[in-house]
C-alpha atoms as a PDB file:
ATOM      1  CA  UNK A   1     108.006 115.316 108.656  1.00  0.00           C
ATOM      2  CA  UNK A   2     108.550 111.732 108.431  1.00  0.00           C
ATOM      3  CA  UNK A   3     104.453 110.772 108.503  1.00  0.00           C
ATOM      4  CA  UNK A   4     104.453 113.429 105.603  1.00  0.00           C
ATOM      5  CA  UNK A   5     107.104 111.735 103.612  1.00  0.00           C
ATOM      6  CA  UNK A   6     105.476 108.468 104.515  1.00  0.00           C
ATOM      7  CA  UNK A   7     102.196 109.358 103.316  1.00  0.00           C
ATOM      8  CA  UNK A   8     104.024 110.762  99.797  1.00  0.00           C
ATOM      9  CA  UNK A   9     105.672 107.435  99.702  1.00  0.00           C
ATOM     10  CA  UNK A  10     102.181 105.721  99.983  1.00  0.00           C
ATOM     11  CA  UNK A  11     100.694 107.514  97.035  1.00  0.00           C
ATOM     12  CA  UNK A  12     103.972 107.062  94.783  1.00  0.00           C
ATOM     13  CA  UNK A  13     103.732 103.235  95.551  1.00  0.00           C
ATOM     14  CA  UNK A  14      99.828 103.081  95.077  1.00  0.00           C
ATOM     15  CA  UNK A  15     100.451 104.661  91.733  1.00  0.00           C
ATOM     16  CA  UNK A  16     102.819 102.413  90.453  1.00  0.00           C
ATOM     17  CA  UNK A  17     100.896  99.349  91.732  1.00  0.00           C
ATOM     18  CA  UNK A  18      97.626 100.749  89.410  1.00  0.00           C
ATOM     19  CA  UNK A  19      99.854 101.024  86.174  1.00  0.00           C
ATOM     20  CA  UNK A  20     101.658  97.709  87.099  1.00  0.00           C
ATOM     21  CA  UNK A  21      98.080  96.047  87.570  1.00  0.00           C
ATOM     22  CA  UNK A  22      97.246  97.282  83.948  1.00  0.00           C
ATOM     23  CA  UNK A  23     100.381  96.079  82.511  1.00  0.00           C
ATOM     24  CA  UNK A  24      99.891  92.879  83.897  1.00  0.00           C
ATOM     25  CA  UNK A  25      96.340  92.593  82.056  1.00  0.00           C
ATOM     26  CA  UNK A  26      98.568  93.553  79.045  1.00  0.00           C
ATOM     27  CA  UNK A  27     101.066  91.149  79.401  1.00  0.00           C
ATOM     28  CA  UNK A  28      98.630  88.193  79.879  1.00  0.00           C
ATOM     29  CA  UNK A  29      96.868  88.667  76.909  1.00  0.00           C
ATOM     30  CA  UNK A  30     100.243  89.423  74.749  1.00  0.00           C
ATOM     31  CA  UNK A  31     101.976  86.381  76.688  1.00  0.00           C
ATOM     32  CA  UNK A  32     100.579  83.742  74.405  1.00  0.00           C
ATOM     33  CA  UNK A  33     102.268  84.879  70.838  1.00  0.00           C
ATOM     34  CA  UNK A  34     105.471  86.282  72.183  1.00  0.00           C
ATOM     35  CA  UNK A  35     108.107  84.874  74.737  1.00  0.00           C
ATOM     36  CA  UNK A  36     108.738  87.073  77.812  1.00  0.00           C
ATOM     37  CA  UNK A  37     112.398  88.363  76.920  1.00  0.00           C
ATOM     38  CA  UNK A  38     111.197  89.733  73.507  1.00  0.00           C
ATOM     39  CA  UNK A  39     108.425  91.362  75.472  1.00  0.00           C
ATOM     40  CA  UNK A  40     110.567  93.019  78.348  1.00  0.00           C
ATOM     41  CA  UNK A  41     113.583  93.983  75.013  1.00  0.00           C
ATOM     42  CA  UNK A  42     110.518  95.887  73.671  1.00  0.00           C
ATOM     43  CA  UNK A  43     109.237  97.814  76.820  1.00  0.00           C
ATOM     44  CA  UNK A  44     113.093  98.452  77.684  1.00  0.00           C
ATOM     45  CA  UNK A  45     113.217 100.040  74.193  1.00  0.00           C
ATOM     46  CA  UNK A  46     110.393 102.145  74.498  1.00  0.00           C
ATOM     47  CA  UNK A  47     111.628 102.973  77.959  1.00  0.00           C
ATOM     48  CA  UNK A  48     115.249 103.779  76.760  1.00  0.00           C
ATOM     49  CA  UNK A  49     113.298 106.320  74.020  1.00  0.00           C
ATOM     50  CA  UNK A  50     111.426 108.163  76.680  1.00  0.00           C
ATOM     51  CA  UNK A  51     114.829 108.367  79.247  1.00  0.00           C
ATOM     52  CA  UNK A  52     117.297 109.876  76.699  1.00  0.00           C
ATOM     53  CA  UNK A  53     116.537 113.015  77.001  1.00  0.00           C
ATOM     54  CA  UNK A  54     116.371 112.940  80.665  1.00  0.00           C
ATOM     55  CA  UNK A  55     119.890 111.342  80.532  1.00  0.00           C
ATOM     56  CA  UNK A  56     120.999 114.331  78.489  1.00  0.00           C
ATOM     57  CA  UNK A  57     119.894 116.925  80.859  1.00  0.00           C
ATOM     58  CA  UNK A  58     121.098 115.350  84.012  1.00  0.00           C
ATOM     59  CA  UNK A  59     124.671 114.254  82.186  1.00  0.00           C
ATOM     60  CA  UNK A  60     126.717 115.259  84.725  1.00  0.00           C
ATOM     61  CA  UNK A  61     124.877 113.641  87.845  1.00  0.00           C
ATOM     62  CA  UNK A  62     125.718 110.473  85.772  1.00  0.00           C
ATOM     63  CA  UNK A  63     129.227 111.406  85.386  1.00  0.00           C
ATOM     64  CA  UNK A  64     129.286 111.875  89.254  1.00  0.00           C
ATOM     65  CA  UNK A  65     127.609 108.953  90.504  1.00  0.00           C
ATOM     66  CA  UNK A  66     130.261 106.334  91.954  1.00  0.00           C
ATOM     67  CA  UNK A  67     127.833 103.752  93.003  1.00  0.00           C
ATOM     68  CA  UNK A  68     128.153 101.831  89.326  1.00  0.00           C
ATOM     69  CA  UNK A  69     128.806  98.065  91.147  1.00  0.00           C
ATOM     70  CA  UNK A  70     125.449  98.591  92.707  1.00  0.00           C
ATOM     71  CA  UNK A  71     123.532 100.052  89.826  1.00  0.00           C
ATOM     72  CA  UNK A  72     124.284  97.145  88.128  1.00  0.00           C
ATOM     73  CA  UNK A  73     123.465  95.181  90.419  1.00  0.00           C
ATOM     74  CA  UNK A  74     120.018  96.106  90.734  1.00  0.00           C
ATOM     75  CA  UNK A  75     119.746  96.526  87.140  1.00  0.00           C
ATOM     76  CA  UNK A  76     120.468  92.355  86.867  1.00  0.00           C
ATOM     77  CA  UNK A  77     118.286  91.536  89.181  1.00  0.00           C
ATOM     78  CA  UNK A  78     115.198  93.631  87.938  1.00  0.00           C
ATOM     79  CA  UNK A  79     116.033  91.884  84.005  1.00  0.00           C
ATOM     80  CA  UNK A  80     116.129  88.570  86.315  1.00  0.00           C
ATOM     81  CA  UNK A  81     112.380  89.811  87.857  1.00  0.00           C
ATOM     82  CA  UNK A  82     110.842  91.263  84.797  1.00  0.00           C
ATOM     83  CA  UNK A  83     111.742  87.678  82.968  1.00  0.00           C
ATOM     84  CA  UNK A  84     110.511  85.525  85.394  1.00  0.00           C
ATOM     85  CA  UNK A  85     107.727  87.599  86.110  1.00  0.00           C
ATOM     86  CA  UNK A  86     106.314  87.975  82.437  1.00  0.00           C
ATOM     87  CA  UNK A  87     107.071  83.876  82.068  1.00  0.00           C
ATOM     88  CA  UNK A  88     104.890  83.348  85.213  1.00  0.00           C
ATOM     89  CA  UNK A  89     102.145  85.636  83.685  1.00  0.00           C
ATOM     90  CA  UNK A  90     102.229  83.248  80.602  1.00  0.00           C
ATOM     91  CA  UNK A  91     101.656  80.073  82.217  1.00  0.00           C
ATOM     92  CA  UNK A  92      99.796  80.239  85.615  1.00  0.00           C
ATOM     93  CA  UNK A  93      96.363  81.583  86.030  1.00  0.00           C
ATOM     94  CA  UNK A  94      96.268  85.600  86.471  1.00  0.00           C
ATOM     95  CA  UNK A  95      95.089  85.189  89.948  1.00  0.00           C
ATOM     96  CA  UNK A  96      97.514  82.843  90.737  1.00  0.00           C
ATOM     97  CA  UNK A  97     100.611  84.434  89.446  1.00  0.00           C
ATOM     98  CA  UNK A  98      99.897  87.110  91.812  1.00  0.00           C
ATOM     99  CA  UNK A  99      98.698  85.209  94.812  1.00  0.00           C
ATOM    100  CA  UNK A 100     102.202  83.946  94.618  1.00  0.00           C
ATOM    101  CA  UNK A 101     103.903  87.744  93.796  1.00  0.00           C
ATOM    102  CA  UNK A 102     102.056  88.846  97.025  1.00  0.00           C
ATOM    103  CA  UNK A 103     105.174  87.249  99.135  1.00  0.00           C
ATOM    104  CA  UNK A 104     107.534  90.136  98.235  1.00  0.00           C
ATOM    105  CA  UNK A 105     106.477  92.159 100.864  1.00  0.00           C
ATOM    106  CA  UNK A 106     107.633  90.220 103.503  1.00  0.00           C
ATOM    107  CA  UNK A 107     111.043  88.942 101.357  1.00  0.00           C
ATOM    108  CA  UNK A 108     111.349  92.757 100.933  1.00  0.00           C
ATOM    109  CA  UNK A 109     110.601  93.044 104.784  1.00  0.00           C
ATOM    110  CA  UNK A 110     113.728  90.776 105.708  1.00  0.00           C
ATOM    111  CA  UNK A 111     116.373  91.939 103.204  1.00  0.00           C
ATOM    112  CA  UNK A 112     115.963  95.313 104.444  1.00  0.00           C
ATOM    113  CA  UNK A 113     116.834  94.055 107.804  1.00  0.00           C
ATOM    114  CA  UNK A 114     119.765  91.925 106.844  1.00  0.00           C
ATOM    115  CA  UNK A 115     121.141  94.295 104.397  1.00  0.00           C
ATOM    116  CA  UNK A 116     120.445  97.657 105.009  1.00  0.00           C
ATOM    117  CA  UNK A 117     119.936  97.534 108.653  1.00  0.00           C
ATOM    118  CA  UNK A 118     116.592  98.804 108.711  1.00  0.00           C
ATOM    119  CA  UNK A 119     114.689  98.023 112.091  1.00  0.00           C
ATOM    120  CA  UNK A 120     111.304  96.875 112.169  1.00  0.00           C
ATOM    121  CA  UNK A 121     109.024  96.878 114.866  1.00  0.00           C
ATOM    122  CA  UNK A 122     108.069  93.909 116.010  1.00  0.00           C
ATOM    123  CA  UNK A 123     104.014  94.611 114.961  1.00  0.00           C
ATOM    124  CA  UNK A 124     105.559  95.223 111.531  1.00  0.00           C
ATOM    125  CA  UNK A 125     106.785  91.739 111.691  1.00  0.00           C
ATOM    126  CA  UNK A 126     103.936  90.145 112.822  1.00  0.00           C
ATOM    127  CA  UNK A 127     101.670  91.581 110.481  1.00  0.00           C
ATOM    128  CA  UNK A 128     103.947  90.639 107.664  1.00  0.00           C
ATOM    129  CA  UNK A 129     103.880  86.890 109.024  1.00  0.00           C
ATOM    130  CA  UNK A 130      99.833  87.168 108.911  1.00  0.00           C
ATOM    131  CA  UNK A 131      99.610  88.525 105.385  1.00  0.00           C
ATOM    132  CA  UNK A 132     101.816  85.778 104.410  1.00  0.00           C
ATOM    133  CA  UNK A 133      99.434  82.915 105.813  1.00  0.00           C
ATOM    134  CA  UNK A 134      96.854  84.954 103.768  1.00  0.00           C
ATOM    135  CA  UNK A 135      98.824  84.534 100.763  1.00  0.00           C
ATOM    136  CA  UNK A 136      99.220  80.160 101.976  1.00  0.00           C
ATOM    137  CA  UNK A 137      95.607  80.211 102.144  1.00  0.00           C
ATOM    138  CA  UNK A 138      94.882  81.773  98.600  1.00  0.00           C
ATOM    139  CA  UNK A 139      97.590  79.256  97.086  1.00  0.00           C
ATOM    140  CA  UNK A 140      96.199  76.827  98.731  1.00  0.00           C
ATOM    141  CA  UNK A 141      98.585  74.420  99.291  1.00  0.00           C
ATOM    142  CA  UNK A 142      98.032  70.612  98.173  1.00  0.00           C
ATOM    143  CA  UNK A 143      95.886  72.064  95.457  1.00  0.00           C
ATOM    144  CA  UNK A 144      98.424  73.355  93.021  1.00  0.00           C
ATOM    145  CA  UNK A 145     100.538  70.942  90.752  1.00  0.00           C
ATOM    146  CA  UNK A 146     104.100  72.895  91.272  1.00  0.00           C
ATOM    147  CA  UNK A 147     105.444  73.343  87.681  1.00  0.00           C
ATOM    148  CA  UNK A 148     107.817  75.702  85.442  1.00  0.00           C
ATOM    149  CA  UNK A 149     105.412  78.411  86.165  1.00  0.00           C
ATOM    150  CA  UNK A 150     105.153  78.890  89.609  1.00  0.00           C
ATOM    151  CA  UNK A 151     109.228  78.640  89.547  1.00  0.00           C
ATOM    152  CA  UNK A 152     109.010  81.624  88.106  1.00  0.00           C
ATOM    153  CA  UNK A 153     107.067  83.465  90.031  1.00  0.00           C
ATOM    154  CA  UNK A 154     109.327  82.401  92.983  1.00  0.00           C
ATOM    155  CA  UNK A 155     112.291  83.845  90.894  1.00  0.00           C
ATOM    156  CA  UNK A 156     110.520  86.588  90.495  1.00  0.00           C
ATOM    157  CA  UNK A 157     109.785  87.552  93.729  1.00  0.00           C
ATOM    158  CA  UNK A 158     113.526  87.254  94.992  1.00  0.00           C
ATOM    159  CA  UNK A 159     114.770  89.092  92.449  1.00  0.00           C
ATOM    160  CA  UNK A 160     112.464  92.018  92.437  1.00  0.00           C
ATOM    161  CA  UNK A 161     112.968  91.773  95.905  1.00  0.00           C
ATOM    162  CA  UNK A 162     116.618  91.791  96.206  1.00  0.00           C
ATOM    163  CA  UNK A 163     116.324  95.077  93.449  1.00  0.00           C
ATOM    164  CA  UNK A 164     113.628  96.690  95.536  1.00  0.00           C
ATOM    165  CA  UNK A 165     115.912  96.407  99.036  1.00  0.00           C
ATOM    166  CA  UNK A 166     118.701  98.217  96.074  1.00  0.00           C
ATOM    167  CA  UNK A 167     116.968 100.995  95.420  1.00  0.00           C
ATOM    168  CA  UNK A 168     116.604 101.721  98.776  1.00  0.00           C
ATOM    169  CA  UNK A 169     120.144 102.008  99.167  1.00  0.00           C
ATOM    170  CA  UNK A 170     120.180 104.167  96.012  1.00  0.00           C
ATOM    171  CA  UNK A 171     118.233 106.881  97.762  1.00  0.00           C
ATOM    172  CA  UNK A 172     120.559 109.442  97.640  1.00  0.00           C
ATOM    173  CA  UNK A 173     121.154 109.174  93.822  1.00  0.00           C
ATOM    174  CA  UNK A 174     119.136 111.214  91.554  1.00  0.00           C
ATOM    175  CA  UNK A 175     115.880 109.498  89.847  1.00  0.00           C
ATOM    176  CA  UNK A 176     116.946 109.992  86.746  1.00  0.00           C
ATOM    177  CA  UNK A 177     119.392 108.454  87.223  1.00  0.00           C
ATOM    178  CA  UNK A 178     118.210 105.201  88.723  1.00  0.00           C
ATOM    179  CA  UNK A 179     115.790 105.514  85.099  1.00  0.00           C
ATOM    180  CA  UNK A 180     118.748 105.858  82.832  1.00  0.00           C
ATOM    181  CA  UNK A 181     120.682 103.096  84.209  1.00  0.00           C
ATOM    182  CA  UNK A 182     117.619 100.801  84.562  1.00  0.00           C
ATOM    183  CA  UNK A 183     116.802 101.519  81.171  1.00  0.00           C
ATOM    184  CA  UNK A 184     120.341 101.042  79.872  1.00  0.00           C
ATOM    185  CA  UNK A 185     120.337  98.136  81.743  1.00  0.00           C
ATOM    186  CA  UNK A 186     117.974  96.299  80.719  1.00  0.00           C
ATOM    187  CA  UNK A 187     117.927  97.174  77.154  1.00  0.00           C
ATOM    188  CA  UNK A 188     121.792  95.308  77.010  1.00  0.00           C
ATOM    189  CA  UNK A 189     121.080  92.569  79.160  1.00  0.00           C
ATOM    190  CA  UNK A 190     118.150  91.231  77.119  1.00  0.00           C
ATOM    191  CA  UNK A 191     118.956  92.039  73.629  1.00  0.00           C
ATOM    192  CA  UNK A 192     120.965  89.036  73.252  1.00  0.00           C
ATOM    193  CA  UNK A 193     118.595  86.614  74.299  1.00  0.00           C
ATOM    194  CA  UNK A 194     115.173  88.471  72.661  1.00  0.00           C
ATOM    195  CA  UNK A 195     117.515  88.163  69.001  1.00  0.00           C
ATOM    196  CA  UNK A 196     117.578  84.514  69.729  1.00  0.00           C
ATOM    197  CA  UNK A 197     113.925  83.563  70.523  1.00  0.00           C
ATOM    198  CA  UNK A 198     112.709  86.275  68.434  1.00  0.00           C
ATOM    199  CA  UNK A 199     109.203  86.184  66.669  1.00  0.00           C
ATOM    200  CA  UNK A 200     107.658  88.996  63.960  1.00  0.00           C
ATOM    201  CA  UNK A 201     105.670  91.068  65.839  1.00  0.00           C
ATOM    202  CA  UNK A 202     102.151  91.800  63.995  1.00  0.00           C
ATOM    203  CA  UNK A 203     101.195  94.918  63.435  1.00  0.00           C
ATOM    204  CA  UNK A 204      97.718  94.729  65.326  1.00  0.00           C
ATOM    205  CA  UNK A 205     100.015  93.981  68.489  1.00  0.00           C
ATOM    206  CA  UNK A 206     102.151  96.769  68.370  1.00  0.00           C
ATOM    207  CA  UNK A 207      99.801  99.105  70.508  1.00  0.00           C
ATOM    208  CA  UNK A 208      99.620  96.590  73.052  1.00  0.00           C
ATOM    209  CA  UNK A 209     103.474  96.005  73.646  1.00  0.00           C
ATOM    210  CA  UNK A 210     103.751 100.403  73.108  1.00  0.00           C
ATOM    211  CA  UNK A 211     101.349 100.618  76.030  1.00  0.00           C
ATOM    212  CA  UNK A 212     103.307  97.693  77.885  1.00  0.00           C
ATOM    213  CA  UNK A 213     106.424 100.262  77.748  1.00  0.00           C
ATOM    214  CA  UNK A 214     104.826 103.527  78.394  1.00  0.00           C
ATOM    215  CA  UNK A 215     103.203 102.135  81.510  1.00  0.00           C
ATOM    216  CA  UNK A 216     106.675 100.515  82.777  1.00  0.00           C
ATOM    217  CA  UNK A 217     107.962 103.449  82.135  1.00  0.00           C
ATOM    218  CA  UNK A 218     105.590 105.420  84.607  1.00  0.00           C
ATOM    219  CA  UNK A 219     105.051 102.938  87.277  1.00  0.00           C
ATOM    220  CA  UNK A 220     109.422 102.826  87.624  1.00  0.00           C
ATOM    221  CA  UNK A 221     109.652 106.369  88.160  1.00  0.00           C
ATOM    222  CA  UNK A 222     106.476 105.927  90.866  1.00  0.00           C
ATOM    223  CA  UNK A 223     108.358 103.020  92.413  1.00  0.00           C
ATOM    224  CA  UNK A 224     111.290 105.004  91.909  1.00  0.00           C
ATOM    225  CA  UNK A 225     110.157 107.896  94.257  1.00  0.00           C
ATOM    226  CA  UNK A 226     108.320 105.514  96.604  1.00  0.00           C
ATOM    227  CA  UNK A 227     111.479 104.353  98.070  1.00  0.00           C
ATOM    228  CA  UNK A 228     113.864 106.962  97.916  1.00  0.00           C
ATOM    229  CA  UNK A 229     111.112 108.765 100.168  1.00  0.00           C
ATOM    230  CA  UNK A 230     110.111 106.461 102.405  1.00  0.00           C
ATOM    231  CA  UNK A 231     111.972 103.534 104.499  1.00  0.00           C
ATOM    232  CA  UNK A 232     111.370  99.653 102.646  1.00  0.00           C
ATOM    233  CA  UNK A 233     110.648  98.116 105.657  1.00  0.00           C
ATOM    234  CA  UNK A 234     107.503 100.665 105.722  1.00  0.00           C
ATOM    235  CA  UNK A 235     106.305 100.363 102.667  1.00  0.00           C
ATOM    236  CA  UNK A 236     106.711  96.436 102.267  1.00  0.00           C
ATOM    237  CA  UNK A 237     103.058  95.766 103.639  1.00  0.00           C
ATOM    238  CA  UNK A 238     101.359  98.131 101.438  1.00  0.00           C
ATOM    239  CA  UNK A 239     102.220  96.000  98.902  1.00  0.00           C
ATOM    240  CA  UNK A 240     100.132  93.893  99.895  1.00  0.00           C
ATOM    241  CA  UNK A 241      96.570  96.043  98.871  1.00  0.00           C
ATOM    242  CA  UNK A 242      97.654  95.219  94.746  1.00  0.00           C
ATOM    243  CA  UNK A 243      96.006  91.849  95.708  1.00  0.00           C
ATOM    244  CA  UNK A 244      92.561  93.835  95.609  1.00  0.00           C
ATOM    245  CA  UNK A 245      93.601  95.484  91.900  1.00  0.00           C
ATOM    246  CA  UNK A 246      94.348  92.051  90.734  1.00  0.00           C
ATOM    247  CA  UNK A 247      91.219  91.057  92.062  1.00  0.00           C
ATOM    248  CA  UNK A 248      89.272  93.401  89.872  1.00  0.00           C
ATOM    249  CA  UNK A 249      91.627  93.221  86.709  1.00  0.00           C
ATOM    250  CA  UNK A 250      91.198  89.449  86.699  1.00  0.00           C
ATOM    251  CA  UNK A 251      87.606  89.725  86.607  1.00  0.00           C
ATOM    252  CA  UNK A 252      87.032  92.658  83.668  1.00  0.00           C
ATOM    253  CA  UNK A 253      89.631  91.359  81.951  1.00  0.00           C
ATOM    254  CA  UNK A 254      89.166  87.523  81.569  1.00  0.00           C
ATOM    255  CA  UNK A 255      86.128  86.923  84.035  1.00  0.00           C
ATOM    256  CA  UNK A 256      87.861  85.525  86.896  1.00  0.00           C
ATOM    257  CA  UNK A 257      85.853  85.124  89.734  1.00  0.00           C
ATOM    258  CA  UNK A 258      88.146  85.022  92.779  1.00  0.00           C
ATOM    259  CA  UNK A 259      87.616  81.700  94.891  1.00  0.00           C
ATOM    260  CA  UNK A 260      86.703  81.502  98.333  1.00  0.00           C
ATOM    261  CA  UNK A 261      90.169  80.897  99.379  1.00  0.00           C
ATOM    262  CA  UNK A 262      90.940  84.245  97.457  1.00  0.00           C
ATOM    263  CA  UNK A 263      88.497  86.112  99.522  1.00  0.00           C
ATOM    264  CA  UNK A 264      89.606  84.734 102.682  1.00  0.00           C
ATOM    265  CA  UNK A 265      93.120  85.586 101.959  1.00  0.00           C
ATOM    266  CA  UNK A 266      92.199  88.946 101.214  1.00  0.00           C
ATOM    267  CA  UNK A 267      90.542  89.636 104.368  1.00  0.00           C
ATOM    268  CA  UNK A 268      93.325  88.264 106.139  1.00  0.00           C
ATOM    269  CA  UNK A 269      95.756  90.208 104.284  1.00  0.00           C
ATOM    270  CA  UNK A 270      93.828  93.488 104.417  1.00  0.00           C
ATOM    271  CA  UNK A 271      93.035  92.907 108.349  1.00  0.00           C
ATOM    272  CA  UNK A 272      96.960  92.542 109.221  1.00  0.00           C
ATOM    273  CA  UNK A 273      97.706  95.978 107.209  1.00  0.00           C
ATOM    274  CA  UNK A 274      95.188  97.139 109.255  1.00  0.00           C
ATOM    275  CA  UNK A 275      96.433  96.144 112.416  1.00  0.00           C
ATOM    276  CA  UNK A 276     100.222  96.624 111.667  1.00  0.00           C
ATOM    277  CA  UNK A 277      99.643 100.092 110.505  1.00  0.00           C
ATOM    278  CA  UNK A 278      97.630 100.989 113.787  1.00  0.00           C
ATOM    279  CA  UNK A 279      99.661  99.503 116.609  1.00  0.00           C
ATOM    280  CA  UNK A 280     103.070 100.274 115.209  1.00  0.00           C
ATOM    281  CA  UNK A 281     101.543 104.053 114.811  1.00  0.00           C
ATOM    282  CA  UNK A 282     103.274 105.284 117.973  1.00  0.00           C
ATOM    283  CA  UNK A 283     106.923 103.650 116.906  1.00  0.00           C
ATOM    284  CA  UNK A 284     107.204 105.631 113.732  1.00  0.00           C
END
């Protein structure tokens, strides 16, 4: 039962790491006219369009939930990771940005432990460890002048991680919703701030930030499933196989050609999801 539920957990996650890969693409190449608040106020609207409905029809699971310290919570610190995230996007290089986003796993890895007393073998811990040097190795340190940029990215990978270890303990509460007050969420906490650094929006642009939303939309109810199915501290390695989507976005998209230190990161990172997900077979 549990391999089952791990396996739908797997898929859920892979999903949402596809459409987040797109989106990504999409917010690089919208990044440069309009700052990263107005861009997350405008997916969060197009989200909040979609949810309504869904909020209607599941009205009284929202009226029964009691966990409201905690939804907010994790609503705060996914406004906190969507910001920084989008404002990393914007001023590092594509690959870069998420060489540096490929550290949640293990963040992810450790809060689950600490807070939600999730026990990890101690394969899972060692093949979080090696994925991380791969990450070291594709940042290459001594090679990268530190800046606002790859602040940012830091930011964002605490706060999406401290909001990822949330939903977790959310897993009893109905998807929708986790989507309604995510939505909700968001939408308040970064209306203020978008009115203030607005700018006019052309009207050639306005398919790209629609898709932004739609695809948001989808990969949060993915993400949303993966982890009310399956445990974090399972899923935190798989994150690290987005570094392969990047990969490819970043080359169709604006002809990156990954570096040798990219490459070599991969294969480390891709050989210790190998080897955790063998040897820690007979544990789960």
């Amino acid at each position: 039962m549990q391999t089952t539920q791990s396996r739908a957990g797997f898929a859920w996650l892979a999903s949402d790491m596809l459409l987040v890969t797109v989106m990504t693409v999409l917010v690089k190449l919208g990044g440069a006219s309009y700052p990263a608040v107005q861009m997350v106020f405008i997916r969060s609207l197009i989200g909040l369009v979609s949810v309504l409905p869904l909020a209607w029809r599941h009205r009284q699971a929202l009226r029964e939930t009691r966990q409201w310290g905690r939804h907010a919570f994790r609503v705060l610190c996914n406004t906190l990771a969507l910001n920084t995230n989008f404002a990393a996007l914007t001023a590092l290089p594509l690959a870069l940005a998420n060489a540096i986003g490929f550290m949640r796993p293990l963040v992810v890895l450790a809060l689950a432990t600490f807070l939600l007393g999730e026990r990890s073998g101690p394969w899972r811990w060692i093949g979080a460890a090696i994925g991380f040097l791969g990450v070291l190795v594709m940042v290459a340190p001594g090679e990268v002048t530190w800046n606002l940029g790859i602040l940012a990215a830091l930011g964002s990978v605490l706060f999406g991680s401290l909001a990822t270890v949330q939903t977790r303990a959310l897993a009893r509460e109905n998807t929708t919703v986790l989507m309604v007050f995510y939505t909700v969420g968001l939408t308040v906490f970064t209306a203020i701030p978008a009115a203030f650094s607005w700018q006019p929006v052309a009207q050639t642009d306005w398919p790209l930030l629609l898709a932004i939303g739609i695809l948001a939309q989808i990969g949060q109810y993915c993400f949303l499933r993966a982890y009310q199915s399956t445990p974090a501290n399972l899923l935190a390695p798989i994150g690290y196989l987005s570094i392969v989507l990047a990969s490819i976005a970043g080359f169709i998209a604006f002809g990156e050609i990954p570096a040798p230190t990219t490459i070599t990161g991969t294969v480390i990172i891709i050989g210790a999801l190998a080897l955790t997900t063998r040897l820690d077979r007979p544990r789960r």
